[in-house]
Structure formats: structure tokens, C-alpha cells
Protein backbone atom coordinates (compact mmCIF):
# COMPACT_ATOMS: atom_id res chain seq x y z
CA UNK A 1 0.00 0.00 0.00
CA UNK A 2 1.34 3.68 -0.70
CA UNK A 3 1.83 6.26 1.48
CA UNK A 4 -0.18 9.10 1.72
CA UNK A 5 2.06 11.42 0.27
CA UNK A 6 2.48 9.54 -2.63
CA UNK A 7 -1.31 9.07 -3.00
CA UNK A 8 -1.63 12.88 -3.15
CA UNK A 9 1.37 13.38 -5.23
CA UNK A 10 -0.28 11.01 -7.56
CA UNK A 11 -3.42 12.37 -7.54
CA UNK A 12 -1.87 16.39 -8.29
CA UNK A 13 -0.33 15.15 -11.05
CA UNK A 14 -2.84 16.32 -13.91
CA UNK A 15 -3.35 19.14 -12.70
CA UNK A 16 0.60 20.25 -12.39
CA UNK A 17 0.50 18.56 -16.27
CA UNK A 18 -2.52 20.73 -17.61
CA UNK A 19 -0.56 23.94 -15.45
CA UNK A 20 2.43 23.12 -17.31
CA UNK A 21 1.02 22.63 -20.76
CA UNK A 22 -0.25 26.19 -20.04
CA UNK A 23 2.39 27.61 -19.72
CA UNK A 24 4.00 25.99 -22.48
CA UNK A 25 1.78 27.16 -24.85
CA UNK A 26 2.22 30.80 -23.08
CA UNK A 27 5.61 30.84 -23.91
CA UNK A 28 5.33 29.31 -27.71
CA UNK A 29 2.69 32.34 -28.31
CA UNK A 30 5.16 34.78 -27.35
CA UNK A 31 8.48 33.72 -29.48
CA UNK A 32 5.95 33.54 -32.63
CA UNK A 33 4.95 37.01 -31.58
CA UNK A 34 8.59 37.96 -31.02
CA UNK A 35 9.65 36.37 -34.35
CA UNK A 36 7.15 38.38 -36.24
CA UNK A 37 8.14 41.46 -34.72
CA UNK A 38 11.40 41.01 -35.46
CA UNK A 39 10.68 40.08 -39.00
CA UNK A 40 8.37 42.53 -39.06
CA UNK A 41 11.27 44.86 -38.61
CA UNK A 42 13.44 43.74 -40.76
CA UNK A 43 11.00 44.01 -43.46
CA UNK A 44 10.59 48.08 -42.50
CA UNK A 45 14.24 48.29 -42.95
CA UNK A 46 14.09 48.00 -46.83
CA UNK A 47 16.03 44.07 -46.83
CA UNK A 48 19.43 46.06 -46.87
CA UNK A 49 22.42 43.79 -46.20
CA UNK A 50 24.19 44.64 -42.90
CA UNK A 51 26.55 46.84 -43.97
CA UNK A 52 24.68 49.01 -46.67
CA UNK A 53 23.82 52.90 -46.35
């Protein structure tokens, strides 16, 4: 038989899954958001190579 500790542990555990999948997907939505900005930027600067005036 398992301990009670374990029992909750056991229990928590699709909850601290669904929590982390949340967060997951938080942090996916921002670096697409962050790529488009920055492509979105690089776009406004006219496609110039690095070094061009």
C-alpha cells in the first residue's frame, strides 16, 4: 500500500500537467509574436544587407 504522500502526489499530477502545458503554450505564443516582430522589422528596414547605407 502507498503512502499518503504519494497518493496525493499522484493524484496532483494532472493538474501540475494541464498547469504546465499552459504555460507551455504561453511561452510558444510569445516567441511567434517575437519572431514576427522582429521580421516585421526587418522588413521596414528596406532588406538592406548589414553593412549598406
Amino acid at each position: 500500500m502507498m503512502d499518503p504522500v504519494t497518493l496525493m502526489l499522484l493524484g496532483t499530477a494532472p493538474a501540475v500537467l494541464k498547469v504546465a502545458d499552459t504555460l507551455a503554450q504561453i511561452l510558444l505564443l510569445r516567441a511567434r509574436a517575437d519572431l514576427a516582430r522582429a521580421r516585421a522589422a526587418a522588413r521596414s528596414e528596406g532588406d538592406k544587407p548589414g553593412g549598406a547605407r
